[in-house]
N, C-alpha and C. Protein backbone atom coordinates (compact mmCIF):
# COMPACT_ATOMS: atom_id res chain seq x y z
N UNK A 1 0.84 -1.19 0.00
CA UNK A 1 0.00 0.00 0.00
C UNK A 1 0.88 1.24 0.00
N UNK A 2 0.14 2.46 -1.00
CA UNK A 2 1.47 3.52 -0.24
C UNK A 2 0.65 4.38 0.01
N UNK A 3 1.39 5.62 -0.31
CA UNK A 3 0.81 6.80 0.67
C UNK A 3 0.71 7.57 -0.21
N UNK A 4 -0.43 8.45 -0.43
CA UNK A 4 -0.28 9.43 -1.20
C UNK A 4 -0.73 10.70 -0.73
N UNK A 5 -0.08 11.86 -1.04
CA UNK A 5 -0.40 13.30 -0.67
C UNK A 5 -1.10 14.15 -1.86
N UNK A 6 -1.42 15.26 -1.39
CA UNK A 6 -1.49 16.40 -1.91
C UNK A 6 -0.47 17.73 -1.04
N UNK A 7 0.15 18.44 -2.01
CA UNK A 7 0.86 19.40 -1.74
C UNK A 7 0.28 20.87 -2.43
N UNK A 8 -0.18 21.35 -1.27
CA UNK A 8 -0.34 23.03 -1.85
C UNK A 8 0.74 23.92 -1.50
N UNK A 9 0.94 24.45 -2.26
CA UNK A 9 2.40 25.68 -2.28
C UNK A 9 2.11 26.98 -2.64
N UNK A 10 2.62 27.68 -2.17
CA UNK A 10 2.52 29.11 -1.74
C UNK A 10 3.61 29.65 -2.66
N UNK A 11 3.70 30.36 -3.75
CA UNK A 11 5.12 30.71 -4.29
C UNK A 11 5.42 32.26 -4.74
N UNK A 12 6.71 32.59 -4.79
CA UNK A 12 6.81 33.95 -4.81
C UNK A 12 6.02 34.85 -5.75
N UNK A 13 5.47 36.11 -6.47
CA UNK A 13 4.88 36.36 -7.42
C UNK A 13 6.25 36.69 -8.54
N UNK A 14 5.21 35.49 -9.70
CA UNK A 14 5.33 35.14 -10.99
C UNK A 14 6.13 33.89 -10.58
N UNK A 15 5.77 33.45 -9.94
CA UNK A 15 7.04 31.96 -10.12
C UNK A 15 6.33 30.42 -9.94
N UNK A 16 4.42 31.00 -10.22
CA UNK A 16 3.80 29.47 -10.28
C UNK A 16 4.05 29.12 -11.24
N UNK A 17 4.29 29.26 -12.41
CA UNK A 17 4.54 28.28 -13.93
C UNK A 17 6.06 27.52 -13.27
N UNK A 18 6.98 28.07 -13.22
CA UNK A 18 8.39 27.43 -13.18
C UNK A 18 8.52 26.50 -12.26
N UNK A 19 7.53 26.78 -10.87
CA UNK A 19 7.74 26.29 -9.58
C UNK A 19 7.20 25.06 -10.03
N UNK A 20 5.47 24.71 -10.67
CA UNK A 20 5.08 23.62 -10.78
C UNK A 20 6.04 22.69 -12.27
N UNK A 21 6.51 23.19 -12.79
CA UNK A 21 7.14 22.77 -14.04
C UNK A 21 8.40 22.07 -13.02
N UNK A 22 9.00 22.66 -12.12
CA UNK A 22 10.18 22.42 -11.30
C UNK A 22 9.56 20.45 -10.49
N UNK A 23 8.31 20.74 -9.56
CA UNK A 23 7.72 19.70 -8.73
C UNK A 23 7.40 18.40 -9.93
N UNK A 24 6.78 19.29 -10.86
CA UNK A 24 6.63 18.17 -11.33
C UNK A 24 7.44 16.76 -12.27
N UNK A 25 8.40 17.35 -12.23
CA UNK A 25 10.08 16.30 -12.51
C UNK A 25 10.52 15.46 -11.36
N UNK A 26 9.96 15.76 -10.39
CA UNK A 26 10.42 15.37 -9.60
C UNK A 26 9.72 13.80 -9.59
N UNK A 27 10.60 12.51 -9.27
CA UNK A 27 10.04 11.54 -9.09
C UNK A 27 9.11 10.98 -7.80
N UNK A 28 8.02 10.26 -8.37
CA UNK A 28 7.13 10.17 -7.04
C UNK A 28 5.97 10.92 -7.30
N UNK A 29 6.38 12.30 -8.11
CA UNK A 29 5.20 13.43 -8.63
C UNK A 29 4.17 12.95 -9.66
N UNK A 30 2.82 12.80 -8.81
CA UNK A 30 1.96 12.23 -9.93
C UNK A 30 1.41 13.47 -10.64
N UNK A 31 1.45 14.76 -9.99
CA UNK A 31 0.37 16.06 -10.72
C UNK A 31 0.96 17.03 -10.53
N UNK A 32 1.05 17.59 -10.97
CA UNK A 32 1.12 19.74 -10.29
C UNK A 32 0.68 20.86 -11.17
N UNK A 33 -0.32 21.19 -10.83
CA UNK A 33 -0.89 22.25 -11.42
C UNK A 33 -1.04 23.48 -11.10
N UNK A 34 -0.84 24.44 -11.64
CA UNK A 34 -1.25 25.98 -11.12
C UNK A 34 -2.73 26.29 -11.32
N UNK A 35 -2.99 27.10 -9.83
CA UNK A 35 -4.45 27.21 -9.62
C UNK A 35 -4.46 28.49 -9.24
N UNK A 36 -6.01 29.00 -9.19
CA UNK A 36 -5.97 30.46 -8.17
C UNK A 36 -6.54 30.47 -6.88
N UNK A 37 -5.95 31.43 -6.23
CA UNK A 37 -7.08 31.29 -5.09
C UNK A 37 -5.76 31.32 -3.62
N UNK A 38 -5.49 30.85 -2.77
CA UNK A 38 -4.95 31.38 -1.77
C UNK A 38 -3.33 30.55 -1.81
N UNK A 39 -3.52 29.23 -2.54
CA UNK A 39 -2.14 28.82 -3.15
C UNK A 39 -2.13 28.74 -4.36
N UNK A 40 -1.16 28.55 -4.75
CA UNK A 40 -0.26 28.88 -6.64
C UNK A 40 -0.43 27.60 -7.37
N UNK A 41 0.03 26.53 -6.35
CA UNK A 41 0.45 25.28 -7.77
C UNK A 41 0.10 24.17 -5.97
N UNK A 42 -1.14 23.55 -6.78
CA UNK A 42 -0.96 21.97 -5.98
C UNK A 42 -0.39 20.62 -6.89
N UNK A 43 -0.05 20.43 -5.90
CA UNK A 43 0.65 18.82 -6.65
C UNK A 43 0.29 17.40 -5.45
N UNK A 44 0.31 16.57 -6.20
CA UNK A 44 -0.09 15.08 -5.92
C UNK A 44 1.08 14.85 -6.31
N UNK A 45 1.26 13.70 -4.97
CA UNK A 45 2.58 12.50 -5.24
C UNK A 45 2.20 11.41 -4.47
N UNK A 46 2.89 10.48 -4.74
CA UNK A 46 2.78 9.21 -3.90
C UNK A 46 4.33 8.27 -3.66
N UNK A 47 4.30 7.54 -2.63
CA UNK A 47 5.84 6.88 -2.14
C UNK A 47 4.78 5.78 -0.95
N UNK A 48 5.99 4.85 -1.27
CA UNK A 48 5.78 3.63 -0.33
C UNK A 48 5.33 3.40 0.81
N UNK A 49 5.97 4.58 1.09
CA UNK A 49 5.78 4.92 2.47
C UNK A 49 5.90 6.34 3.23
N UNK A 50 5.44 6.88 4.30
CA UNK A 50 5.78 8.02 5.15
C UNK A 50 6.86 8.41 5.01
N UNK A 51 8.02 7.81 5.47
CA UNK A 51 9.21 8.13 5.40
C UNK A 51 9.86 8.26 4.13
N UNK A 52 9.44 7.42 3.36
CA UNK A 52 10.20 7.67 1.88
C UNK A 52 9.57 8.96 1.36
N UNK A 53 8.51 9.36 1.61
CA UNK A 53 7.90 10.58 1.08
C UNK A 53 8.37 11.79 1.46
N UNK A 54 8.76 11.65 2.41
CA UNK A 54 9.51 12.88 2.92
C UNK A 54 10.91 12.86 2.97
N UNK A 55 11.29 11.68 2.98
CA UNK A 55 13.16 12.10 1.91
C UNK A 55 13.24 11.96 0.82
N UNK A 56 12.51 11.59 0.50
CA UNK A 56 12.64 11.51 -1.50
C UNK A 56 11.91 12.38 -2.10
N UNK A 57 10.55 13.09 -1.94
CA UNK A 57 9.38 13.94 -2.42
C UNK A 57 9.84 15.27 -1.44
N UNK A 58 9.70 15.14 -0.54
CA UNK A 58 8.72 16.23 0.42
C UNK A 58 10.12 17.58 0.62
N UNK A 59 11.52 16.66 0.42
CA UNK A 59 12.26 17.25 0.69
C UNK A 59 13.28 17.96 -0.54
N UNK A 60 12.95 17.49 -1.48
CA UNK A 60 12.91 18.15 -2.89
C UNK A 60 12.54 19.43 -2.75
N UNK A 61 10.79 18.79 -3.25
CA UNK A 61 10.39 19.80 -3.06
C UNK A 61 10.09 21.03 -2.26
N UNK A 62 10.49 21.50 -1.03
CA UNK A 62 10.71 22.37 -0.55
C UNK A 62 12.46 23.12 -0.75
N UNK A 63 12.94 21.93 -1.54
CA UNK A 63 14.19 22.97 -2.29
C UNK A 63 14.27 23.76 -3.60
N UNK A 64 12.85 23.28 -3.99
CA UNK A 64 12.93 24.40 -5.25
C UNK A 64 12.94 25.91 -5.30
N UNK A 65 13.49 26.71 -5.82
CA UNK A 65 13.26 27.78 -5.77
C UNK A 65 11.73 28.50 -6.33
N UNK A 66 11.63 29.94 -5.42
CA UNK A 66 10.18 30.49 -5.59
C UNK A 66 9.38 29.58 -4.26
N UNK A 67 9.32 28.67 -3.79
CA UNK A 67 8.39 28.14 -2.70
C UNK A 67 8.65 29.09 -1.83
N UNK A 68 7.30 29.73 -1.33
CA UNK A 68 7.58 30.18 0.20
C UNK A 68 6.94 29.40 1.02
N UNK A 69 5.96 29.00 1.04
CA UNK A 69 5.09 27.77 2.08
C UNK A 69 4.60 26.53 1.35
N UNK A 70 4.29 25.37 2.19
CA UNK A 70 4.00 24.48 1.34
C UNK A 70 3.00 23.81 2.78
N UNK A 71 1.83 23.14 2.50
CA UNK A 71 0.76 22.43 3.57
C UNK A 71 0.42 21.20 2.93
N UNK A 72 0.96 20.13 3.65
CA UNK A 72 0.98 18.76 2.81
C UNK A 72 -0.13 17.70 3.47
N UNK A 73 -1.11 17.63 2.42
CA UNK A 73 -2.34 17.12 3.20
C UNK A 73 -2.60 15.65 2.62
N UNK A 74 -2.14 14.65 3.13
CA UNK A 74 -2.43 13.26 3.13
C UNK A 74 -3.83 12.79 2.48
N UNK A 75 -4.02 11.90 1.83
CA UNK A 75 -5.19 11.45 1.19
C UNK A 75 -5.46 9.98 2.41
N UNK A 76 -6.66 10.13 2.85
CA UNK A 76 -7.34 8.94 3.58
C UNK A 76 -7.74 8.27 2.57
N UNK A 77 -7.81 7.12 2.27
CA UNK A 77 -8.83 6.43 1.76
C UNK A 77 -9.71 5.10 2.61
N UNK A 78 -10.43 5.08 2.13
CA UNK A 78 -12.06 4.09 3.52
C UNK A 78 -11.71 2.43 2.33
């Protein structure tokens, strides 16, 4: 089973095209799109596990440049 997120990101002005073009290379990255509204670019990813998601995904991506915040909201599924 793995884990999958959603990532909303907050990014500097003019830097949602590059920022999501940036996340979404990243491996693990299933989506990233630029949106409007109170964040710039959400993205979907998924990893094996908790821990792999956050050294392999989570920690990427908060090195791209242009991110100023990022709120990473886990998908439940029933």
């Amino acid at each position: 089973m793995s884990v999958q997120v959603y990532i909303l990101i907050q990014t500097e002005v003019g830097k949602a095209s590059s920022v999501a073009q940036s996340v979404s290379a990243i491996a693990g990255v299933t989506l990233a799109e630029g949106v409007t509204g109170p964040y710039d670019v959400i993205m979907r990813a998924e990893a094996p596990s908790m821990e792999e998601l956050g050294r392999a995904i989570l920690a990427k991506v908060q090195a791209v440049p242009g991110i100023t915040r990022t709120l990473t909201c886990p998908v439940t599924t029933y």
